[in-house]
PDB file of N, CA and C in Angstrom:
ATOM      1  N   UNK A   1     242.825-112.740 -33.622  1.00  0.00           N
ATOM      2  CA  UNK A   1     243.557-113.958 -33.379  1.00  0.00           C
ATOM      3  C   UNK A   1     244.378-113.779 -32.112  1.00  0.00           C
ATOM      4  N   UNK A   2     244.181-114.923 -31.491  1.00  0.00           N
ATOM      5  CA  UNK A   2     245.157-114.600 -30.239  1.00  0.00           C
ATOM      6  C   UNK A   2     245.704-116.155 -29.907  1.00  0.00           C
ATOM      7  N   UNK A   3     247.096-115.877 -29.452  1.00  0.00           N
ATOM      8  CA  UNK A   3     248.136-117.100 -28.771  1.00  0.00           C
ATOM      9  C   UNK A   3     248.012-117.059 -27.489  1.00  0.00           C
ATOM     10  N   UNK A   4     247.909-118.771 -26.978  1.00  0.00           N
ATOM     11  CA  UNK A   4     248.534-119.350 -25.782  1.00  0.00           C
ATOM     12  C   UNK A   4     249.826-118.989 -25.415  1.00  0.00           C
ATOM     13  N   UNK A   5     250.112-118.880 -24.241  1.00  0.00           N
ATOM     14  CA  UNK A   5     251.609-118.777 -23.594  1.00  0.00           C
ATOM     15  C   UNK A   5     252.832-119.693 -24.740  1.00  0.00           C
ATOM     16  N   UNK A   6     252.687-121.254 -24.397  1.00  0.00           N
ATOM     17  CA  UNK A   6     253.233-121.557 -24.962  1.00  0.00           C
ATOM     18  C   UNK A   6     253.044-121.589 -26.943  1.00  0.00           C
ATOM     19  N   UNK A   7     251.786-121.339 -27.257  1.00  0.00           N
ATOM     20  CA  UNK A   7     252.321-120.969 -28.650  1.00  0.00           C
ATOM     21  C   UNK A   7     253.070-120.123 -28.729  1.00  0.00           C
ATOM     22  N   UNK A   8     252.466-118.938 -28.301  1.00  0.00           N
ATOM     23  CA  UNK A   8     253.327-117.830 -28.103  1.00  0.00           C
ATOM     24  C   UNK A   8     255.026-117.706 -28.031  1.00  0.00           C
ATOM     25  N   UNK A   9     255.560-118.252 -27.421  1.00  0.00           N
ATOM     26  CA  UNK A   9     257.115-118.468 -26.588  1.00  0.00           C
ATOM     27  C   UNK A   9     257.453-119.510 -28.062  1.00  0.00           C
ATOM     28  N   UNK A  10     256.654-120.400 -28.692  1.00  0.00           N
ATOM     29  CA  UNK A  10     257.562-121.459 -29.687  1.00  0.00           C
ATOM     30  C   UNK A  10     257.512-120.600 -31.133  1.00  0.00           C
ATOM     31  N   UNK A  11     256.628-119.674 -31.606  1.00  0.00           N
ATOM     32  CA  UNK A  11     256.568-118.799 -32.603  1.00  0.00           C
ATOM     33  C   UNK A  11     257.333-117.703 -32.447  1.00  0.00           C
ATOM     34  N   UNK A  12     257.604-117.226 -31.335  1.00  0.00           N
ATOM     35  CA  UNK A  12     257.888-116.102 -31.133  1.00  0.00           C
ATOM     36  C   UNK A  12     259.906-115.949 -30.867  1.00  0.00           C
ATOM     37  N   UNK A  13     260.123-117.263 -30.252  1.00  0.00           N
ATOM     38  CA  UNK A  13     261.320-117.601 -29.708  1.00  0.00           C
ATOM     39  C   UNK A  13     261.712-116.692 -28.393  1.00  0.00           C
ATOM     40  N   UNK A  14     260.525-116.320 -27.501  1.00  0.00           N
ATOM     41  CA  UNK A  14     260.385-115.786 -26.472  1.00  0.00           C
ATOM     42  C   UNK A  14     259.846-116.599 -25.837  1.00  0.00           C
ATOM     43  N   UNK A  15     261.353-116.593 -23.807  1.00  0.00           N
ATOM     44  CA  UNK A  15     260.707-117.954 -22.891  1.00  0.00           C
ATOM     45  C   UNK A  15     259.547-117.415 -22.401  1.00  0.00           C
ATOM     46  N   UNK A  16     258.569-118.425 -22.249  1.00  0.00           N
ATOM     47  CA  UNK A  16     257.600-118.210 -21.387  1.00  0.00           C
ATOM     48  C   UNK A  16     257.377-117.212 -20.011  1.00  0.00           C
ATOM     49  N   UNK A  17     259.165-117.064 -18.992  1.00  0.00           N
ATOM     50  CA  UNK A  17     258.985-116.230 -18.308  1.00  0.00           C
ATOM     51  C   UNK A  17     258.875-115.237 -18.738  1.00  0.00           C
ATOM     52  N   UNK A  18     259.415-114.401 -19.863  1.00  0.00           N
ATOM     53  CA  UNK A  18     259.716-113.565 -20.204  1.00  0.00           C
ATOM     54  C   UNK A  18     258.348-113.151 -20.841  1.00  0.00           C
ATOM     55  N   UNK A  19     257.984-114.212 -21.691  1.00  0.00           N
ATOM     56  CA  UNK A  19     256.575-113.241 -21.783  1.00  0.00           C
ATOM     57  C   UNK A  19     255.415-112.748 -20.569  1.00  0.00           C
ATOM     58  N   UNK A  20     255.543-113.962 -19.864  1.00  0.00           N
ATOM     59  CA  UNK A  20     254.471-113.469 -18.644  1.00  0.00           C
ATOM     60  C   UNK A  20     255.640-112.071 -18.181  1.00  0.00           C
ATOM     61  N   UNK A  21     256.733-111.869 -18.146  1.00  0.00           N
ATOM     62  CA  UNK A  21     257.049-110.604 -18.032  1.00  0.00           C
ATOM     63  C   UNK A  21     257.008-109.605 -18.652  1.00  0.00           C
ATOM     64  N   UNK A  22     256.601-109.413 -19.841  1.00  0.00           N
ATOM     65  CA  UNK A  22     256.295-108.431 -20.715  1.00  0.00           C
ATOM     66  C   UNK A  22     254.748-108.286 -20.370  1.00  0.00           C
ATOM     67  N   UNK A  23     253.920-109.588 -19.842  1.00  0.00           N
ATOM     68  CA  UNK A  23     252.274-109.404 -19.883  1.00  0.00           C
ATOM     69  C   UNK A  23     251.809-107.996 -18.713  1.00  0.00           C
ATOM     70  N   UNK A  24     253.253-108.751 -17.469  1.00  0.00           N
ATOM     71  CA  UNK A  24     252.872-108.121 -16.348  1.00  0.00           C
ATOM     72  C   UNK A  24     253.409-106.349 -16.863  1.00  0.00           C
ATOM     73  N   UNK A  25     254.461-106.325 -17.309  1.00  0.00           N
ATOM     74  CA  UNK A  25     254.775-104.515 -17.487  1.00  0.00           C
ATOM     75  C   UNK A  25     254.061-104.119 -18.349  1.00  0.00           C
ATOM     76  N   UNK A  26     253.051-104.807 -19.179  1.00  0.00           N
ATOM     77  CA  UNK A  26     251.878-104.073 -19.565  1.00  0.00           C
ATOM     78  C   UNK A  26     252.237-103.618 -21.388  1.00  0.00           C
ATOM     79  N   UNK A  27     253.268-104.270 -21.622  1.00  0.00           N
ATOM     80  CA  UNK A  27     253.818-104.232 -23.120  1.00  0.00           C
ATOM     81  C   UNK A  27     253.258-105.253 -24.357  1.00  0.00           C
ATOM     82  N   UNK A  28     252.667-106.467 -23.331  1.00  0.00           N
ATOM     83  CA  UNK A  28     251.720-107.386 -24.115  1.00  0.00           C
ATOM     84  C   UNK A  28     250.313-107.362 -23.847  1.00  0.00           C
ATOM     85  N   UNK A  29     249.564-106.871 -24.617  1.00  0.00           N
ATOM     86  CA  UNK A  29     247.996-107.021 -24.795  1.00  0.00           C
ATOM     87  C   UNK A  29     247.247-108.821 -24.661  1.00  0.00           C
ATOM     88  N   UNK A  30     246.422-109.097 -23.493  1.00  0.00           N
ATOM     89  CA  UNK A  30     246.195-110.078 -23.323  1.00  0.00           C
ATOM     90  C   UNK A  30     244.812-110.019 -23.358  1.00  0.00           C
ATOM     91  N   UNK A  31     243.960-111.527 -22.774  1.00  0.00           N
ATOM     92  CA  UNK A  31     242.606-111.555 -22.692  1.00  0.00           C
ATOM     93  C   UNK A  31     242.525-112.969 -22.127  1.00  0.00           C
ATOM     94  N   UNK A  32     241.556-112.980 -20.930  1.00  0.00           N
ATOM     95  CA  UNK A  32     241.804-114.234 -20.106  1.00  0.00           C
ATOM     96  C   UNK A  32     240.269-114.761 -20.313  1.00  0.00           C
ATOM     97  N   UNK A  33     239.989-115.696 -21.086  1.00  0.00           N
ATOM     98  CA  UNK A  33     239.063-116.448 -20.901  1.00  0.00           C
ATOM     99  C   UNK A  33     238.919-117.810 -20.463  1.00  0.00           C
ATOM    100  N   UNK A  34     238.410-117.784 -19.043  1.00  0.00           N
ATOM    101  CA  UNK A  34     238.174-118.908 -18.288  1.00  0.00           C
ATOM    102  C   UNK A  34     239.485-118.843 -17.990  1.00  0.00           C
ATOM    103  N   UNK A  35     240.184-119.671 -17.598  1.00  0.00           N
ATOM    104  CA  UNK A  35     241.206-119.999 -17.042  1.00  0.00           C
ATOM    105  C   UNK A  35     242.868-119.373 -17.959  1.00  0.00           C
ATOM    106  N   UNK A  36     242.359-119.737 -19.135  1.00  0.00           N
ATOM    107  CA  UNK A  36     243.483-119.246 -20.111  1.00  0.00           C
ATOM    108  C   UNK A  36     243.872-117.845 -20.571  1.00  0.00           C
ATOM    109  N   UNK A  37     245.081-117.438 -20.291  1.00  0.00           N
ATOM    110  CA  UNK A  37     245.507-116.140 -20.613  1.00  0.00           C
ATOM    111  C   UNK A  37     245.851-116.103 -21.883  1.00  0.00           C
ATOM    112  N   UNK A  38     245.527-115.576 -23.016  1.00  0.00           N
ATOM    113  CA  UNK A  38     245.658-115.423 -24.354  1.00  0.00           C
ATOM    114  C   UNK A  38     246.720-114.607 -24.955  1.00  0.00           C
ATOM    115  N   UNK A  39     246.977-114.151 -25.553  1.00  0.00           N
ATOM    116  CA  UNK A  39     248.050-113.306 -26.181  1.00  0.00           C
ATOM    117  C   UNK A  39     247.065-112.774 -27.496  1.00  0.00           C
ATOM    118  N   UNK A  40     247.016-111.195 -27.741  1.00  0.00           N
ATOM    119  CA  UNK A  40     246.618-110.918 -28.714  1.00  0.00           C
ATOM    120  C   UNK A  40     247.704-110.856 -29.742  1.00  0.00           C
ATOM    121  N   UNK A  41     247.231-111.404 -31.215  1.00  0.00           N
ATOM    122  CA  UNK A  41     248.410-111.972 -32.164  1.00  0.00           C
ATOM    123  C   UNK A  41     248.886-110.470 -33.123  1.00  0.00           C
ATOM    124  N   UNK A  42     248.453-109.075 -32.523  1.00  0.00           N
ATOM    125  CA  UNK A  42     249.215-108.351 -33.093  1.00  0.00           C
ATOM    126  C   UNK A  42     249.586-107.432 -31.883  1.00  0.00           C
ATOM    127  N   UNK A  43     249.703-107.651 -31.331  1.00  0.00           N
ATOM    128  CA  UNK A  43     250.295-107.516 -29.725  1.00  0.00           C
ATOM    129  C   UNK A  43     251.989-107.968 -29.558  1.00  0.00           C
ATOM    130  N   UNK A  44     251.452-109.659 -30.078  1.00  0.00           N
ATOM    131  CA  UNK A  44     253.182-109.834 -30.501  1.00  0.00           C
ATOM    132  C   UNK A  44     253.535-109.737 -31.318  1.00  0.00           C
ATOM    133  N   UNK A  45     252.904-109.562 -32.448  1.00  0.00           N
ATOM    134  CA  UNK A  45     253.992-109.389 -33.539  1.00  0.00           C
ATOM    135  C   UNK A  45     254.462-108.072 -33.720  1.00  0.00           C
ATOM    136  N   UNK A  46     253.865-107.039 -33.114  1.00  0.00           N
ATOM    137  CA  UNK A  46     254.625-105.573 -32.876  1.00  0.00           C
ATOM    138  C   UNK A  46     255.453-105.519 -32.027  1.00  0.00           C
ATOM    139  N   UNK A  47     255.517-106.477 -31.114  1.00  0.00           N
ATOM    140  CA  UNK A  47     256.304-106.517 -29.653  1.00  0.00           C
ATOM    141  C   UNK A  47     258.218-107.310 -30.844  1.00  0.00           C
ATOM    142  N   UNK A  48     257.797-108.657 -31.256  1.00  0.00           N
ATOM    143  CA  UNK A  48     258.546-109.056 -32.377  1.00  0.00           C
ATOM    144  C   UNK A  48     259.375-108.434 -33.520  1.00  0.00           C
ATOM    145  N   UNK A  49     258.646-107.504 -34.057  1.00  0.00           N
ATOM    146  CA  UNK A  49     258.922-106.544 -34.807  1.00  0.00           C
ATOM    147  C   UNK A  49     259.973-105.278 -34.695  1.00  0.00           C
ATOM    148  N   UNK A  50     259.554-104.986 -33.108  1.00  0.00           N
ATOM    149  CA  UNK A  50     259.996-103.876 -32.549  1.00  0.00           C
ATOM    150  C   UNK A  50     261.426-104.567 -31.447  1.00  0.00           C
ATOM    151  N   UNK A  51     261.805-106.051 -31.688  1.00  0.00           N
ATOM    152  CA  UNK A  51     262.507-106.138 -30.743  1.00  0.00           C
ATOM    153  C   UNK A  51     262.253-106.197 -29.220  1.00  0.00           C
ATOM    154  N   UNK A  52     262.067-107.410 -28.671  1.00  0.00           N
ATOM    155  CA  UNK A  52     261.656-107.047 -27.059  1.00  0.00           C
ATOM    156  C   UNK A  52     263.190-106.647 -26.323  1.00  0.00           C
TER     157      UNK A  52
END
């Protein structure tokens, strides 16, 4: 299972910059198909879990 940016940021209560800043330091596991950058959904919830 994987989240959109903005699902991501409204489930998570993390802004959108901030996640594309966690994508870029390499702390969020992603996957870009076609145009859309994904979020893998236990990617964040360990990121969640663990406190960003």
């Amino acid at each position: 299972m994987a989240y959109d940016i903005a699902t991501a940021a409204r489930i998570s209560s993390i802004g959108q910059t901030k996640l594309f800043e966690l994508i870029a330091s390499g702390r969020l596991s992603t996957s870009k198909i076609g145009r859309r950058r994904l979020i893998h959904a236990d990617s964040l919830h360990q990121l969640v879990k663990e406190g960003c």
